[in-house]
N, C-alpha and C. Protein backbone atom coordinates (compact mmCIF):
# COMPACT_ATOMS: atom_id res chain seq x y z
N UNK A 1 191.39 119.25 33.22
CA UNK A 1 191.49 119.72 31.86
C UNK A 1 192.31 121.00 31.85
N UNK A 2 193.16 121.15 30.52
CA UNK A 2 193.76 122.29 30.55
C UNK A 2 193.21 123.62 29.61
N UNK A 3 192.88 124.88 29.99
CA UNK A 3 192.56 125.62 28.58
C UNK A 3 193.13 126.79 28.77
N UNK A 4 194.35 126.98 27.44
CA UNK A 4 195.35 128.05 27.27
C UNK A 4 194.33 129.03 26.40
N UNK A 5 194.81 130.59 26.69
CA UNK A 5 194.47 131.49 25.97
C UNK A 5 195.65 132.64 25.23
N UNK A 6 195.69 132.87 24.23
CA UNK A 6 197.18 133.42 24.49
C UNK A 6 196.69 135.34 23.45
N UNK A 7 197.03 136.43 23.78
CA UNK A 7 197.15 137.81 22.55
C UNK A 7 198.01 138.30 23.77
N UNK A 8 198.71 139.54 22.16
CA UNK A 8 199.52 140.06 22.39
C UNK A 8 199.13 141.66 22.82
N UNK A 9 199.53 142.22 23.79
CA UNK A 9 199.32 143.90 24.04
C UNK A 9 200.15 144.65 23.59
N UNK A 10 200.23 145.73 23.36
CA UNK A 10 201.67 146.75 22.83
C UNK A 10 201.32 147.86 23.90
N UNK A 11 201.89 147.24 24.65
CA UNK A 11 202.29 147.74 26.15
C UNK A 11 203.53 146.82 26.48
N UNK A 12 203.67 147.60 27.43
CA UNK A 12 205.55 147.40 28.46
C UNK A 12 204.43 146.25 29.14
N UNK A 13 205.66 145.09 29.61
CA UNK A 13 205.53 143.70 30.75
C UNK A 13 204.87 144.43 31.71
N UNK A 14 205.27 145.63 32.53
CA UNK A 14 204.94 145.85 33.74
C UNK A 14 203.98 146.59 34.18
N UNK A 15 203.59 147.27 32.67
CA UNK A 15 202.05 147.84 32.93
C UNK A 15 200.80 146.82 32.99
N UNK A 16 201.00 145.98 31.59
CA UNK A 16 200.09 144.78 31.63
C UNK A 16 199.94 144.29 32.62
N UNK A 17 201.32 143.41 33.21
CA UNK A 17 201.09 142.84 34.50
C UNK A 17 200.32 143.06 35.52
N UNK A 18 200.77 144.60 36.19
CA UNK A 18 200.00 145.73 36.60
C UNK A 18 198.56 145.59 36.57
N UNK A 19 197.64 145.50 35.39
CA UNK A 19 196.55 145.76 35.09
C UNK A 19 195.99 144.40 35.13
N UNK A 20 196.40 143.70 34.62
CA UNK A 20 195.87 142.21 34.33
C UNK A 20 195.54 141.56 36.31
N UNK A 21 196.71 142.05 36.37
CA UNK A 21 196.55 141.35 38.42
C UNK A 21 195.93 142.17 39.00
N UNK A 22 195.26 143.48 39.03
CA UNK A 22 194.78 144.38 39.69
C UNK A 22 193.43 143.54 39.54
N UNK A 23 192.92 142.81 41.05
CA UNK A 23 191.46 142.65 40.95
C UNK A 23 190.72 143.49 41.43
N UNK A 24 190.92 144.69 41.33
CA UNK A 24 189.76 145.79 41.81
C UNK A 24 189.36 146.03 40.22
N UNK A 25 190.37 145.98 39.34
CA UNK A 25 189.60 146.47 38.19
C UNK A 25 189.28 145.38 36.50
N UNK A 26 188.94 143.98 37.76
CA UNK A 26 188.98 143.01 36.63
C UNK A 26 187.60 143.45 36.15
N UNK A 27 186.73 143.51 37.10
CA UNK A 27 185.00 143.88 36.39
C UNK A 27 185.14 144.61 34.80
N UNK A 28 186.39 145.70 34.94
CA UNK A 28 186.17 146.40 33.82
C UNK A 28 186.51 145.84 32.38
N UNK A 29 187.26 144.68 32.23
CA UNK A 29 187.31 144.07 31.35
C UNK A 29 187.05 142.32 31.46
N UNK A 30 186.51 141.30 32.02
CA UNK A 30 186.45 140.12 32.54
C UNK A 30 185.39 140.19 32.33
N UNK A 31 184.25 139.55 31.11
CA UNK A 31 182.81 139.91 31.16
C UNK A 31 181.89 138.72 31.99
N UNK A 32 182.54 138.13 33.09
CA UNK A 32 182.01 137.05 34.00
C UNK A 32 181.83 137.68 35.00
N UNK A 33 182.71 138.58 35.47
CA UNK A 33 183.10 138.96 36.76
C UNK A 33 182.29 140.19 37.19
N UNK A 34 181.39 140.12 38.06
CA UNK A 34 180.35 141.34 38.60
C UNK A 34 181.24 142.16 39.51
N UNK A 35 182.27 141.42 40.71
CA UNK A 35 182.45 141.86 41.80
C UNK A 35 184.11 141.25 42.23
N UNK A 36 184.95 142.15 41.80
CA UNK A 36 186.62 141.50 42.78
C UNK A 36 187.34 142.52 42.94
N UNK A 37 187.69 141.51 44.39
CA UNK A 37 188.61 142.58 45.26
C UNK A 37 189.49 141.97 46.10
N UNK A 38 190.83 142.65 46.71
CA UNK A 38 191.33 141.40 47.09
C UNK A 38 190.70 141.37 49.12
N UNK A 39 191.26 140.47 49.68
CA UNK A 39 190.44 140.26 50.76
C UNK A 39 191.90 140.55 51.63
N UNK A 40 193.12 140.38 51.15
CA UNK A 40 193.76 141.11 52.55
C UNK A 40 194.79 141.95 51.71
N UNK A 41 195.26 142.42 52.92
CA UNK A 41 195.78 143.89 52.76
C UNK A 41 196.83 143.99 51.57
N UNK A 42 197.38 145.19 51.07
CA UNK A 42 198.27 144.97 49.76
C UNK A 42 199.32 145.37 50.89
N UNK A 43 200.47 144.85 50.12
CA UNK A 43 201.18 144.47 48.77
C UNK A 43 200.61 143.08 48.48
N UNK A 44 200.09 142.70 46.97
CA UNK A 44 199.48 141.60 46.91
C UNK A 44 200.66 141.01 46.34
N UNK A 45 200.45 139.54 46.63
CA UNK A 45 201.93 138.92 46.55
C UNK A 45 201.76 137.29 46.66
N UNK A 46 202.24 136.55 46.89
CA UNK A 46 202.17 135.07 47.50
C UNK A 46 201.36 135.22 48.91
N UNK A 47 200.17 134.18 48.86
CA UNK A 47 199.22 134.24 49.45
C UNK A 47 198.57 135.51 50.04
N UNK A 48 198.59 136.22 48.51
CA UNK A 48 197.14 137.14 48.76
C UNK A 48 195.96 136.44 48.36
N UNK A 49 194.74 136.65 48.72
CA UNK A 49 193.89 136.42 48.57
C UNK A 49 192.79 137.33 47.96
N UNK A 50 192.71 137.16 46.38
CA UNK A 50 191.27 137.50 45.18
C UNK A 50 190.04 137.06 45.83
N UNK A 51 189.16 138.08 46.01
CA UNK A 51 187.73 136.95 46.17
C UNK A 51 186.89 137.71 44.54
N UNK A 52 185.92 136.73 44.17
CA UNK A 52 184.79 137.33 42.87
C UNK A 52 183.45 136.61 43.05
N UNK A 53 182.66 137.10 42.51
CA UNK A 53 181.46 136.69 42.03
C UNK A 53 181.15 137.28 40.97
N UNK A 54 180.02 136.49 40.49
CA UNK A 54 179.96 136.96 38.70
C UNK A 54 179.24 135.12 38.38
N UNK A 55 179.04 135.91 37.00
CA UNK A 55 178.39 134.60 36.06
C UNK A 55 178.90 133.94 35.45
N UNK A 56 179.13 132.61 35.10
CA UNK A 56 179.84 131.74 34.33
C UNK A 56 178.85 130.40 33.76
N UNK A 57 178.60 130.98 32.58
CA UNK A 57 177.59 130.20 31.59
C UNK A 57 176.18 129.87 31.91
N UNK A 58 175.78 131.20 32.57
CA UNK A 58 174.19 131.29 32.98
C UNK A 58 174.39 130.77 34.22
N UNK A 59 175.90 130.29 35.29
CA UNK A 59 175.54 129.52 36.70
C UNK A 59 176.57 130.99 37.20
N UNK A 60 175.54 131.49 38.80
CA UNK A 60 176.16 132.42 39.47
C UNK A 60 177.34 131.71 40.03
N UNK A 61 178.17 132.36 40.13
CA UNK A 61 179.47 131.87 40.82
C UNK A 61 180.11 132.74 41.79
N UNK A 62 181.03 132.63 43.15
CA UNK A 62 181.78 133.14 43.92
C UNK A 62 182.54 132.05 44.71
N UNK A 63 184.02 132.81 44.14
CA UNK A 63 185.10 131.69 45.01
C UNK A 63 186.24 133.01 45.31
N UNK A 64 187.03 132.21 45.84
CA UNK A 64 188.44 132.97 46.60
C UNK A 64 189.21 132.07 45.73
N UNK A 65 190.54 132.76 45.33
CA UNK A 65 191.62 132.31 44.76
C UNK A 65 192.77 132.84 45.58
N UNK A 66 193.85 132.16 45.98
CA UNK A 66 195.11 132.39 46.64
C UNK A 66 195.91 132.39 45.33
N UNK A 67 196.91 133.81 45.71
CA UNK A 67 198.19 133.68 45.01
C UNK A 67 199.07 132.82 45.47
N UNK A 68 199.74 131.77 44.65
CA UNK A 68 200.63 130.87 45.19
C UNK A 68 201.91 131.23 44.24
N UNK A 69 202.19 131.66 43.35
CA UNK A 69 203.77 132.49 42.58
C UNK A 69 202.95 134.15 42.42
N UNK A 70 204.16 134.97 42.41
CA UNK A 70 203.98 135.90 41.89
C UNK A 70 205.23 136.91 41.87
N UNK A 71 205.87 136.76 40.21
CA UNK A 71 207.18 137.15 39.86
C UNK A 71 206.96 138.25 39.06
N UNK A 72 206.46 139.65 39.33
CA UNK A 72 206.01 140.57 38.36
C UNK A 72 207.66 141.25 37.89
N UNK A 73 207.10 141.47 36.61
CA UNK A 73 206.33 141.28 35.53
C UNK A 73 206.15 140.28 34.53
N UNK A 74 206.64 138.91 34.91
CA UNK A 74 206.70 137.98 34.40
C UNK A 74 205.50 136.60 34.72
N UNK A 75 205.47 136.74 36.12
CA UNK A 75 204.14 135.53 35.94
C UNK A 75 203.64 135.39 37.55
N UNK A 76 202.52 134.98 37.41
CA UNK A 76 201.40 135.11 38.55
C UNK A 76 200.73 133.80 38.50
N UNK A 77 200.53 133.14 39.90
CA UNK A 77 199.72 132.09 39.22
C UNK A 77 198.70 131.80 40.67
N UNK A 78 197.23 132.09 40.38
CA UNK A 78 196.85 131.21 41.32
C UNK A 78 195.81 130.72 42.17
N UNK A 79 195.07 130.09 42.78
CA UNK A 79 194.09 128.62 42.48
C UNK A 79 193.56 129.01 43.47
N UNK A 80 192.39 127.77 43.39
CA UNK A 80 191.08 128.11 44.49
C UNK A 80 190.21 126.84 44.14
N UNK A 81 189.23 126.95 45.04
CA UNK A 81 188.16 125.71 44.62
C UNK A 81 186.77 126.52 45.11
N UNK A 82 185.70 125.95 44.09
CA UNK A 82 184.41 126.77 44.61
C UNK A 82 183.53 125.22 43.89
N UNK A 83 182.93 124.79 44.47
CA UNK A 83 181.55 124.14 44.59
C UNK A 83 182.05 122.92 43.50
N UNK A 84 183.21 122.27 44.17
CA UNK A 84 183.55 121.20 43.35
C UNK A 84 184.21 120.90 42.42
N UNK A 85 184.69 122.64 42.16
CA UNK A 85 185.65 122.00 41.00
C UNK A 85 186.86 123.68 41.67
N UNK A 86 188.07 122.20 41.56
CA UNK A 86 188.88 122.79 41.93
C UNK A 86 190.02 123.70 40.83
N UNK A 87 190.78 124.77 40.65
CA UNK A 87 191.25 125.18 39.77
C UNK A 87 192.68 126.12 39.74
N UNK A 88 193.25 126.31 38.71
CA UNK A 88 194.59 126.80 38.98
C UNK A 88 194.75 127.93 37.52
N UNK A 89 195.09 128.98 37.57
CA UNK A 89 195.06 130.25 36.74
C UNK A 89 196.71 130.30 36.63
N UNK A 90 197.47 130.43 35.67
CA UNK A 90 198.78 130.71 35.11
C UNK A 90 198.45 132.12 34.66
N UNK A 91 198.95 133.51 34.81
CA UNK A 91 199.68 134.41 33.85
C UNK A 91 200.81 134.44 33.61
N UNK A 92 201.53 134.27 32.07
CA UNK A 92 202.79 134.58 31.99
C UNK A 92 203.40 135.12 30.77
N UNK A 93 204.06 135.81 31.08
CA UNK A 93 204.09 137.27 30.00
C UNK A 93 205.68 137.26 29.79
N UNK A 94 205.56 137.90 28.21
CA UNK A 94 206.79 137.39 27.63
C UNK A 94 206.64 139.06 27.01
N UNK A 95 207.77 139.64 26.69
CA UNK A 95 208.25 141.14 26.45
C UNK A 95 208.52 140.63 25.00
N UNK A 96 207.73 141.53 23.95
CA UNK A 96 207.98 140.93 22.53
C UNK A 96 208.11 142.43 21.96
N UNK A 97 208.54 142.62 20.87
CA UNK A 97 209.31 143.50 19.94
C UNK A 97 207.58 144.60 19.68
N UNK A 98 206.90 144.21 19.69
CA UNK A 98 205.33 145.01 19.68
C UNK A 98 204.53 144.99 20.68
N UNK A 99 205.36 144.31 21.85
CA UNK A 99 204.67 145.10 23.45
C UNK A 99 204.26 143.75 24.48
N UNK A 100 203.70 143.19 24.55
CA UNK A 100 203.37 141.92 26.05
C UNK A 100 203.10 140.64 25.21
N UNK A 101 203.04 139.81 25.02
CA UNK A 101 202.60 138.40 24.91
C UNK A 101 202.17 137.97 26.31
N UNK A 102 200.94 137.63 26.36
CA UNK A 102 200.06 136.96 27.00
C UNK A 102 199.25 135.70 27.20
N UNK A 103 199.98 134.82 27.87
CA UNK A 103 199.46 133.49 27.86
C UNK A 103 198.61 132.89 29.46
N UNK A 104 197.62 132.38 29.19
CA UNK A 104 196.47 132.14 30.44
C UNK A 104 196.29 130.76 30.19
N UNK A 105 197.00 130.24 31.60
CA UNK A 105 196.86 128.64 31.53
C UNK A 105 196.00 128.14 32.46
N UNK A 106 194.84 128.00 32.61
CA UNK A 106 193.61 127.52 33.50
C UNK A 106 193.58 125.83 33.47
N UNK A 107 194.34 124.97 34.28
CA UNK A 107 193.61 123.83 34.84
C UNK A 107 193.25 123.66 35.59
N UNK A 108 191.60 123.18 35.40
CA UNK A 108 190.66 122.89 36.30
C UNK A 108 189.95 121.31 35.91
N UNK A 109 189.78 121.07 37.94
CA UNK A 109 189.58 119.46 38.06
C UNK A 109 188.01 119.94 38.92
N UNK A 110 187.21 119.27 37.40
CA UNK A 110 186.02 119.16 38.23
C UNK A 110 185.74 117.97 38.82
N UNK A 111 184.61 117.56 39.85
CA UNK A 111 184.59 116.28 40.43
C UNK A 111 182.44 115.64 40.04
N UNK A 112 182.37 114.80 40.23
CA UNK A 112 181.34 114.07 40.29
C UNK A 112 180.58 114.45 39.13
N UNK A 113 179.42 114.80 39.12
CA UNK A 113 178.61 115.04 37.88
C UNK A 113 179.05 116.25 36.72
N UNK A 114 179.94 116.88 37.13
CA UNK A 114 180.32 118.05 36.15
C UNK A 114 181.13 117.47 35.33
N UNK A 115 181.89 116.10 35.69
CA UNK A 115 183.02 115.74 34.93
C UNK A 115 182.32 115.51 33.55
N UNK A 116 181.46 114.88 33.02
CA UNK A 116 181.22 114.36 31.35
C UNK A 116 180.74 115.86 30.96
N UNK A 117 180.79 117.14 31.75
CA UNK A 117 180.49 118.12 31.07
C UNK A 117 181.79 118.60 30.72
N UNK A 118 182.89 117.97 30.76
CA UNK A 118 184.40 119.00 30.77
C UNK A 118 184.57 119.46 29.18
N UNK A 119 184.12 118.70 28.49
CA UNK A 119 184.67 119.12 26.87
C UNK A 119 183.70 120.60 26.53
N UNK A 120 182.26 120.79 26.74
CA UNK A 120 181.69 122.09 26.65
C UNK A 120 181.92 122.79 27.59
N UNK A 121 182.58 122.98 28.84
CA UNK A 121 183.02 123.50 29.58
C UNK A 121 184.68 124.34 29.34
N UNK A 122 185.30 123.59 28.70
CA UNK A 122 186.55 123.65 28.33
C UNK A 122 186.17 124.50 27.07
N UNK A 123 185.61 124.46 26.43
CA UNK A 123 184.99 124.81 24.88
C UNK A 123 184.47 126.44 25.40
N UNK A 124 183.69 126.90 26.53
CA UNK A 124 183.26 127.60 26.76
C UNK A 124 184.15 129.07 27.40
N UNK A 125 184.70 128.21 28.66
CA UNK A 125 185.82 128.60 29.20
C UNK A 125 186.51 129.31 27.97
N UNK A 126 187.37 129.09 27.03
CA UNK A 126 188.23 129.25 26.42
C UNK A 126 187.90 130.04 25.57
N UNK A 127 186.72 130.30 25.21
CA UNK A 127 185.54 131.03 24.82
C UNK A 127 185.50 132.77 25.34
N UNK A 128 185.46 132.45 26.46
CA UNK A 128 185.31 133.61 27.59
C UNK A 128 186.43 134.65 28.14
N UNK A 129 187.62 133.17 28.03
CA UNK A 129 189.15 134.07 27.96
C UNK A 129 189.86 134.70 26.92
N UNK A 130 189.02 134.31 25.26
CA UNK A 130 189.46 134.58 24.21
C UNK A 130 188.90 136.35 24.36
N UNK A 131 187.63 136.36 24.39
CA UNK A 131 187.17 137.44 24.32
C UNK A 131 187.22 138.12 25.62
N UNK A 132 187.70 138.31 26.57
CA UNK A 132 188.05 138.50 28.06
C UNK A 132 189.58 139.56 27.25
N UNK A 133 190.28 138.40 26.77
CA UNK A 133 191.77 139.16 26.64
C UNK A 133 191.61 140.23 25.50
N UNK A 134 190.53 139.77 24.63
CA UNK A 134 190.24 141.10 23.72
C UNK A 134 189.85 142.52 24.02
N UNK A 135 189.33 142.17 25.02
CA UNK A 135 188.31 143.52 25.40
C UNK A 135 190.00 144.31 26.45
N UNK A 136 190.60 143.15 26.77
CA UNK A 136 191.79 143.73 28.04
C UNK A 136 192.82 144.64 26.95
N UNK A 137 193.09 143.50 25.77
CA UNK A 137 193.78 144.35 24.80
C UNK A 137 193.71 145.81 24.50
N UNK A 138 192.04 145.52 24.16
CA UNK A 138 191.87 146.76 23.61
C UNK A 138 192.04 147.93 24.68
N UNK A 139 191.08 147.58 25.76
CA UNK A 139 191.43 148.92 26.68
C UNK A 139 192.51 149.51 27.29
N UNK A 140 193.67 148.50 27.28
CA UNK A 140 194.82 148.32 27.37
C UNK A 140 195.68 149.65 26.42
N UNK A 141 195.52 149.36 25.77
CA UNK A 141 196.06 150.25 23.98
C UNK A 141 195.32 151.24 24.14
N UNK A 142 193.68 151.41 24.30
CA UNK A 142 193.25 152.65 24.52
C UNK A 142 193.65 153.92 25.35
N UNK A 143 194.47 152.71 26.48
CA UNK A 143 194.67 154.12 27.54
C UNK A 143 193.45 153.65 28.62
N UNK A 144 192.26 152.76 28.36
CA UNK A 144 191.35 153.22 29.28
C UNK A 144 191.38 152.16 30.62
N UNK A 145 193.36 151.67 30.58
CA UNK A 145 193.12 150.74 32.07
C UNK A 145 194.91 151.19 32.45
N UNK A 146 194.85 151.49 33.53
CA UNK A 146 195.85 151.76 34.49
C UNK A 146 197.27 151.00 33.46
């Protein structure tokens, strides 16, 4: 299944970018995410490796995600599998006349019994990134993220 999220920041491409890929400081705006950091050394880049844990719809969760693109300030993308369902994260950011356009393309392939859950899952998900990118917006504009 696919679930896009898309707002705009009024910020420069390369700060957003900046902030949005920094997983030391997703906790501060990502309201799933308890704990991320990356697991090897920076410059983070094509096959760095994100690890997180955190909550996702009352079920604890922790997976590793590998960067597989990463063209800053333009787009980042990249996937992992944790307990069956495998998944793939798009950022890609477009420079608009009032500051970042922000689009989040998440397809994820769940397998065996999770599958007839994909439509409230997808529903939820999309849910989480809507208000995920709000809270990023805002602190974003505030000043209160790198």
């Amino acid at each position: 299944m696919r679930v896009q999220s898309q707002i705009t920041v009024n910020r420069p491409s390369d700060q957003v970018f900046a902030a949005i890929t920094d997983a030391n400081i997703t906790t501060k705006w990502a309201s799933a995410t308890e704990r991320s950091w990356w697991v090897t050394p920076p410059p983070d880049g094509v096959g760095s490796v994100r690890r997180a844990t955190g909550t996702v719809m009352g079920q604890p969760f922790e997976n590793e995600a590998k960067v597989i693109e990463h063209d800053p300030p333009r787009r980042q993308v990249m996937s992992g599998q944790e307990s069956g369902v495998k998944f793939q994260v798009a950022l890609d950011f477009v420079p608009e006349a009032d500051g970042t356009h922000i689009t989040v393309t998440s397809d994820i392939q769940l397998s065996g019994g999770m599958r007839f859950l994909g439509p409230m899952i997808s529903h939820k998900y999309r849910q989480m990134w809507d208000v995920d990118l709000a809270a990023f917006k805002r602190m974003m504009e505030a000043g209160e993220l790198p």
